[in-house]
Protein backbone atom coordinates (compact mmCIF):
# COMPACT_ATOMS: atom_id res chain seq x y z
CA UNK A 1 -139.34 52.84 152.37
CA UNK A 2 -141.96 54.65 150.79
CA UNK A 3 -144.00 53.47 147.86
CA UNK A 4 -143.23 56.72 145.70
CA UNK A 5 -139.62 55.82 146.78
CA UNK A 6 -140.25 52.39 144.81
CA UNK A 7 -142.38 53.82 142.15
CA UNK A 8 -139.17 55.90 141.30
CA UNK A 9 -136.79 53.18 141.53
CA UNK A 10 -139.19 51.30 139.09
CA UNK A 11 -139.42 53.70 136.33
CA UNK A 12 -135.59 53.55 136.48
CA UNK A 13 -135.59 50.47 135.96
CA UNK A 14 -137.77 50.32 132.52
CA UNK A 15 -135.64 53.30 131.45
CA UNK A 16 -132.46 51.20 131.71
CA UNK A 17 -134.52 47.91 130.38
CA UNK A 18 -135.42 49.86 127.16
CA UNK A 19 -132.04 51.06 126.89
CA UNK A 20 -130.62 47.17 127.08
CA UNK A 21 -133.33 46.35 124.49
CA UNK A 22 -132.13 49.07 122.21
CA UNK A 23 -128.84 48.14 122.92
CA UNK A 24 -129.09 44.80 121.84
CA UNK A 25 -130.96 45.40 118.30
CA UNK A 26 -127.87 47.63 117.88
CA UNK A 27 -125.16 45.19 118.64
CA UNK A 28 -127.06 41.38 118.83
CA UNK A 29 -125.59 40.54 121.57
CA UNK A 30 -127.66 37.69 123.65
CA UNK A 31 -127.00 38.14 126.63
CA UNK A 32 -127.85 41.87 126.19
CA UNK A 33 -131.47 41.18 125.34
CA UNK A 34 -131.39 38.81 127.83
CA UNK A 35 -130.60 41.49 130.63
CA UNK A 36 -133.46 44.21 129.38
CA UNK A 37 -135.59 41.31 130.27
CA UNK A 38 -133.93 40.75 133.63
CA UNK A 39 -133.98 44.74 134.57
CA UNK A 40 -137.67 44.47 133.13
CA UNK A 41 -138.51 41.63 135.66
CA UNK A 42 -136.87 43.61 138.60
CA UNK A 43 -139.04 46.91 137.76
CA UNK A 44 -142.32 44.30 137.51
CA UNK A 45 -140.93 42.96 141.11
CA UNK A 46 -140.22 46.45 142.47
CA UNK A 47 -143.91 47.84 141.26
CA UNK A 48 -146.02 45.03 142.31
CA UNK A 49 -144.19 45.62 145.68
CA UNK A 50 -144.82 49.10 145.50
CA UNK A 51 -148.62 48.57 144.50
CA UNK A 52 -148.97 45.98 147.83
CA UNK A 53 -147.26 48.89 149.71
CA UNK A 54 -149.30 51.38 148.63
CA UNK A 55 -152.43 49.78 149.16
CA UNK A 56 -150.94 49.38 152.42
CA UNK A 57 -150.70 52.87 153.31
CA UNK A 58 -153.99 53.45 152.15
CA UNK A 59 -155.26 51.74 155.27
CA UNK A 60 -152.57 53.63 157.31
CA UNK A 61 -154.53 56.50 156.40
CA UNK A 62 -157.87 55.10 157.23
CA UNK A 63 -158.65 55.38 153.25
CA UNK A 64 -158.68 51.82 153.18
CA UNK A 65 -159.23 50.81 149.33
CA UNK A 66 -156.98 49.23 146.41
CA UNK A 67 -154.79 51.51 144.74
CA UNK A 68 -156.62 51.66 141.46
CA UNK A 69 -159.13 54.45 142.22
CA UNK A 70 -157.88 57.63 140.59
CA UNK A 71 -155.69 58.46 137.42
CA UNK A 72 -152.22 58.06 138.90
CA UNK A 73 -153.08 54.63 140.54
CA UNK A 74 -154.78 53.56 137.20
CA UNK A 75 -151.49 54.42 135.11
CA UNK A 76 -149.35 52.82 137.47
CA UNK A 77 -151.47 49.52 137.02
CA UNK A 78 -151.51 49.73 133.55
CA UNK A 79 -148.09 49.99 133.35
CA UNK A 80 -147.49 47.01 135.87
CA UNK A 81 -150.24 45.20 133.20
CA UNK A 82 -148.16 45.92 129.87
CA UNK A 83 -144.89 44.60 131.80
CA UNK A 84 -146.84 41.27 132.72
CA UNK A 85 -148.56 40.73 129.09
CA UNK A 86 -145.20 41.49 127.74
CA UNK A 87 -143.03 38.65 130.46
CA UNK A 88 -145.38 36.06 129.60
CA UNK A 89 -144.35 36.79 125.64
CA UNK A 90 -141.08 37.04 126.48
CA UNK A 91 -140.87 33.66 128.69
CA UNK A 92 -142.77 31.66 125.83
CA UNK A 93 -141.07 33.12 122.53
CA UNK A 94 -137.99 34.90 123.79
CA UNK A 95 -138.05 37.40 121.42
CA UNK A 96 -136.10 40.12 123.05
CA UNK A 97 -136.54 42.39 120.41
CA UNK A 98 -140.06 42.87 121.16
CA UNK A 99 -138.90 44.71 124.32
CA UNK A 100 -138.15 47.55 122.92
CA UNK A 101 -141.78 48.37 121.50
CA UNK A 102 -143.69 47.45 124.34
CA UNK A 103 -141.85 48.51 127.24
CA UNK A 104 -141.63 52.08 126.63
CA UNK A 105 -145.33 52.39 127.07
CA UNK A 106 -144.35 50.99 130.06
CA UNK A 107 -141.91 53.63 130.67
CA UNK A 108 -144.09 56.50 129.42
CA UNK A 109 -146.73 55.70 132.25
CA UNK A 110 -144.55 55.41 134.89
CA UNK A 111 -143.09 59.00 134.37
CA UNK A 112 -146.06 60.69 133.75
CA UNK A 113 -147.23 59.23 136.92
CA UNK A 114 -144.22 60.09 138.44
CA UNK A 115 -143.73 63.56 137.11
CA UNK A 116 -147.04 64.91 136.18
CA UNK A 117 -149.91 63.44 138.39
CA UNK A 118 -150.87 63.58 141.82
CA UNK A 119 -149.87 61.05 143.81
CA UNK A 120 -151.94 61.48 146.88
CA UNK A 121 -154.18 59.05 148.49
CA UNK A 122 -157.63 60.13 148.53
CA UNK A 123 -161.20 58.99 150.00
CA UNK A 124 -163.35 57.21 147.65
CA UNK A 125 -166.01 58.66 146.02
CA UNK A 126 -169.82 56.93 146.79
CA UNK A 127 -169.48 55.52 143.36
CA UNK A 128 -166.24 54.01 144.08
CA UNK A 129 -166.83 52.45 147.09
CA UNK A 130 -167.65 48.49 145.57
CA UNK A 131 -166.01 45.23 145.15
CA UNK A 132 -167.02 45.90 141.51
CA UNK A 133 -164.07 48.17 141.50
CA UNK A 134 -161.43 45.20 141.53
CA UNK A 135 -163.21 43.27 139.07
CA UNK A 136 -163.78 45.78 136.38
CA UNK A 137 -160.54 47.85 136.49
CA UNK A 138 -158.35 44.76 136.53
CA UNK A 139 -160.26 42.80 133.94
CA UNK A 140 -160.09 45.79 131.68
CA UNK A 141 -156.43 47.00 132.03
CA UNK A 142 -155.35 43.28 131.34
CA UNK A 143 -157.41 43.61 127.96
CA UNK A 144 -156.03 47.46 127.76
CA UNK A 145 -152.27 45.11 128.27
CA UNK A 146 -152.57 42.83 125.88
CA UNK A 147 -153.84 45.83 123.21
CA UNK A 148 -151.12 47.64 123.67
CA UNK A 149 -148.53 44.42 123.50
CA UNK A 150 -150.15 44.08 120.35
CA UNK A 151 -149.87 47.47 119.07
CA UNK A 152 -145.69 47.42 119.59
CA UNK A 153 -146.10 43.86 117.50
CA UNK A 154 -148.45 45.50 114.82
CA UNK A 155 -145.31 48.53 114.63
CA UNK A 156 -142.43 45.89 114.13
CA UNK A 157 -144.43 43.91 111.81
CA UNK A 158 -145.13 47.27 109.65
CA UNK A 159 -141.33 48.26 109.80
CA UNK A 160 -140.04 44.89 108.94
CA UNK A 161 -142.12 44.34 105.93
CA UNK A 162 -141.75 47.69 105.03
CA UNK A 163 -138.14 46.84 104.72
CA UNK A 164 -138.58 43.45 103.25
CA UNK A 165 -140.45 45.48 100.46
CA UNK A 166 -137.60 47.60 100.20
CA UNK A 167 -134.84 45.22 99.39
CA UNK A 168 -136.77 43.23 97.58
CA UNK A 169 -135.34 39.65 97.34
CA UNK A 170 -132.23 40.47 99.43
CA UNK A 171 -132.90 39.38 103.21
CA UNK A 172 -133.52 42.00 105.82
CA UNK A 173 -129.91 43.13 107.43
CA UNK A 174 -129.22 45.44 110.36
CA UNK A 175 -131.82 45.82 113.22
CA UNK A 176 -134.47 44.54 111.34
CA UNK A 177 -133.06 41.28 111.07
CA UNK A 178 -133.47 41.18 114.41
CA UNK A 179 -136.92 41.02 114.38
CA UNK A 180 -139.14 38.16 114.29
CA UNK A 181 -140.39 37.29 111.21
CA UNK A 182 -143.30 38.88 109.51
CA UNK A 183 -145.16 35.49 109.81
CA UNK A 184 -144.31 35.27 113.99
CA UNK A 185 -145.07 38.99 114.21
CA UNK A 186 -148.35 38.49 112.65
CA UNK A 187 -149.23 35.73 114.99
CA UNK A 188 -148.60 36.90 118.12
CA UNK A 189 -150.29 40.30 116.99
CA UNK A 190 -153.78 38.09 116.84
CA UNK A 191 -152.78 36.07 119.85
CA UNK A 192 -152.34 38.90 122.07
CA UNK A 193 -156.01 40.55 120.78
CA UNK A 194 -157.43 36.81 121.32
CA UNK A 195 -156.08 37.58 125.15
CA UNK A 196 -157.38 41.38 125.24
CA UNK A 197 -160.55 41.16 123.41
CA UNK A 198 -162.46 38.11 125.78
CA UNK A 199 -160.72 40.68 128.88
CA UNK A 200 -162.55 43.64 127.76
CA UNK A 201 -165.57 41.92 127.23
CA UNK A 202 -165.29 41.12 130.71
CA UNK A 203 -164.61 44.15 131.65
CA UNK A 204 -167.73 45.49 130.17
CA UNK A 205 -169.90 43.36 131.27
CA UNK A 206 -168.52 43.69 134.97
CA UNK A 207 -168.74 47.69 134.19
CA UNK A 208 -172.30 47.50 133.82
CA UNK A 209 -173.00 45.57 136.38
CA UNK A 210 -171.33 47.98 138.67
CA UNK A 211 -173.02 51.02 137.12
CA UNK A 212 -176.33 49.49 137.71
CA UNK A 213 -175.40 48.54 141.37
CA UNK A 214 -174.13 52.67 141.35
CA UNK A 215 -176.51 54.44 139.75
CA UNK A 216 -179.52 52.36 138.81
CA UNK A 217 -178.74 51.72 135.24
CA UNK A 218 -176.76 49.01 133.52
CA UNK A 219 -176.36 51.39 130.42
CA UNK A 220 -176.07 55.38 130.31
CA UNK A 221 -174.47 56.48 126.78
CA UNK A 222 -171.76 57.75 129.21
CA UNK A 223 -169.11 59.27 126.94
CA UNK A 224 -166.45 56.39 128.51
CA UNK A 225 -169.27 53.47 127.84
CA UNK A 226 -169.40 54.86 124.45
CA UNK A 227 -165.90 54.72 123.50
CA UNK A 228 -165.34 51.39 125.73
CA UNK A 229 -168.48 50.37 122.95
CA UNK A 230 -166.25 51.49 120.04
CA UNK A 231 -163.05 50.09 121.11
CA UNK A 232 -164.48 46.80 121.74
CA UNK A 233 -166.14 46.79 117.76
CA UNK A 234 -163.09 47.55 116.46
CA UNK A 235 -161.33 44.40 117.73
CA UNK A 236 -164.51 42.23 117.11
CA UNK A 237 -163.93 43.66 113.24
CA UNK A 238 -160.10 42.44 113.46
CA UNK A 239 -161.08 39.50 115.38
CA UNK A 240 -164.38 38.80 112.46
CA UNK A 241 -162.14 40.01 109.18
CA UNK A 242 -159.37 37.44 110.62
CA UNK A 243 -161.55 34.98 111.20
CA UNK A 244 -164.03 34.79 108.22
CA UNK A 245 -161.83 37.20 105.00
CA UNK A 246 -158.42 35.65 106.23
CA UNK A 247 -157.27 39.12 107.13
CA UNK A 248 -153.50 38.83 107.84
CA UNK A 249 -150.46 40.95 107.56
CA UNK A 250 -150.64 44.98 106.78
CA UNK A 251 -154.03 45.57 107.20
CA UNK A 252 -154.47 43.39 110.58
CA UNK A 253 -151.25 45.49 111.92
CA UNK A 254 -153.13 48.65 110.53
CA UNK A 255 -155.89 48.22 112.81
CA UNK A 256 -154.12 46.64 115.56
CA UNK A 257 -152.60 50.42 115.90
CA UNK A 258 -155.78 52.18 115.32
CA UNK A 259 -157.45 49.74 118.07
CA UNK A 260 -154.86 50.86 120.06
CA UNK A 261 -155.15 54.53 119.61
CA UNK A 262 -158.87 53.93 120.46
CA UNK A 263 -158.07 52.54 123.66
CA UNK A 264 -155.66 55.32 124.93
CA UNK A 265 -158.21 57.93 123.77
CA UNK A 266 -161.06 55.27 125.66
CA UNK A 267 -158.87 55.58 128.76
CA UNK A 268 -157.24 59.10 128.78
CA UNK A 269 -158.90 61.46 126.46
CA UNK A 270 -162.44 60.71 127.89
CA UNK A 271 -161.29 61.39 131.39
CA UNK A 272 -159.28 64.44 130.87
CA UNK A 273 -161.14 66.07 127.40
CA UNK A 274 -164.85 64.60 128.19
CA UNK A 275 -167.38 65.21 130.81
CA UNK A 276 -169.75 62.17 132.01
CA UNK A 277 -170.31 59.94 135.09
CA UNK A 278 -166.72 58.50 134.52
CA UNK A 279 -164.95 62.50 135.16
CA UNK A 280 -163.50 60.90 138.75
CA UNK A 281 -160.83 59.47 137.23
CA UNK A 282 -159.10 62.44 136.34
């Protein structure tokens, strides 16, 4: 078995694990939630196979690198990164509900990797070729994770109180009242930034450590360093405003999503709209 033959069978798998999710904020049925998260852990199983395998068959090839060096491989991981932020939420809370905002980015990577990239296995490029590799795009997908685990939190927690404003003093019915409370929403919204932000920190730092070691300079303006620069001040605000103005509820959700936008235009648009050191990935 191939590892595109497990890549498909994985993206299957989040398809029918959203589907349970949805499924159970339609009829609140346990044991229905409880089985998008099963399906969900069989599609993390299935990928992180699939990821081993592939690296595998990079060295079959004589390529002999991790699979994390162009755009397919780096959507892949990301989506095997959103599925393991979102487990270790589900395992501690066990709100199921949550599954069906997070895992469709899951979903959504997974088929456009499937359907719209190339797949192939390619040399590296001289820049490429560094243990810096590892460090860097791992730290910084985990903090790229935990962003976007926050953003489907940041979404509930907007339509829930949107609804709670709604009905005024009548208690939310219907889907919504599946949902965690604003309250819970709101605090695993800053818990999963408090996991992101100190990741992409890391990542930057390791970033410019492995420019320098590429091309002779820890800091370029690169169009990528530049937004990685802007996504990481925009969390520092959330994480400052929370911190020192008590900013909580609507506004922290607010820029929870725009953080988020930031970091999907940080990781795609730069690559495929910008030209700079970082064009490779595309």
């Amino acid at each position: 078995m191939s590892s595109s033959m497990l890549f498909n069978v994985t993206t299957i798998s989040y398809m029918v694990s959203t589907l349970l999710f949805l499924a159970f904020l339609a009829t609140k049925n346990k044991n229905v939630g409880f089985s998008g998260t099963m399906v969900a852990i069989f599609g993390f199983l299935l990928q992180t196979a699939a990821i081993g395998l592939r690296w595998k068959e990079s060295y079959d090839l004589g390529r002999g690198h991790a699979p994390l060096s162009n755009l397919f491989e780096s959507v892949v991981f990301f989506s095997w990164t959103i599925v393991l932020i979102f487990l270790i939420i589900d395992f501690k809370y066990k709100y199921r509900a949550v599954g069906f905002f997070v895992v469709p980015f899951a979903l959504l990577g997974m088929a456009w990797a499937q359907l719209g990239l190339d797949s192939g296995i390619e040399p590296l490029v001289p820049a490429l070729q560094s243990n810096w590799l590892l460090y860097h795009v791992i730290t910084c997908f985990l903090g790229y994770a935990a962003f976007a685990v926050a953003c489907g939190l940041s979404i509930m927690y907007l339509i829930r109180e949107k609804q709670e404003d709604s009905s005024a003093s009548s208690p939310a019915g219907g889907v919504i009242a599946m949902f965690p409370s604003v309250k819970v929403l709101d605090d695993l919204n800053y818990k999963a930034i408090m996991i992101g932000f100190p990741l992409l920190t890391l990542g930057i730092v390791t970033g410019a450590a492995w420019a320098n070691y590429a091309w002779g300079t820890y800091w370029s303006w690169d169009p990528k360093e530049t937004w990685s620069l802007i996504v990481w001040f925009i969390y520092a605000a959330f994480l400052h405003a929370r911190i020192t103005r008590g900013w909580v509820g609507r506004r922290a959700a607010i820029l929870s999503v725009v953080g988020f936008a930031a970091t999907i235009f940080c990781y795609l648009g730069v690559n495929l709209f910008l030209s700079g050191l970082h064009s490779y990935g595309k």
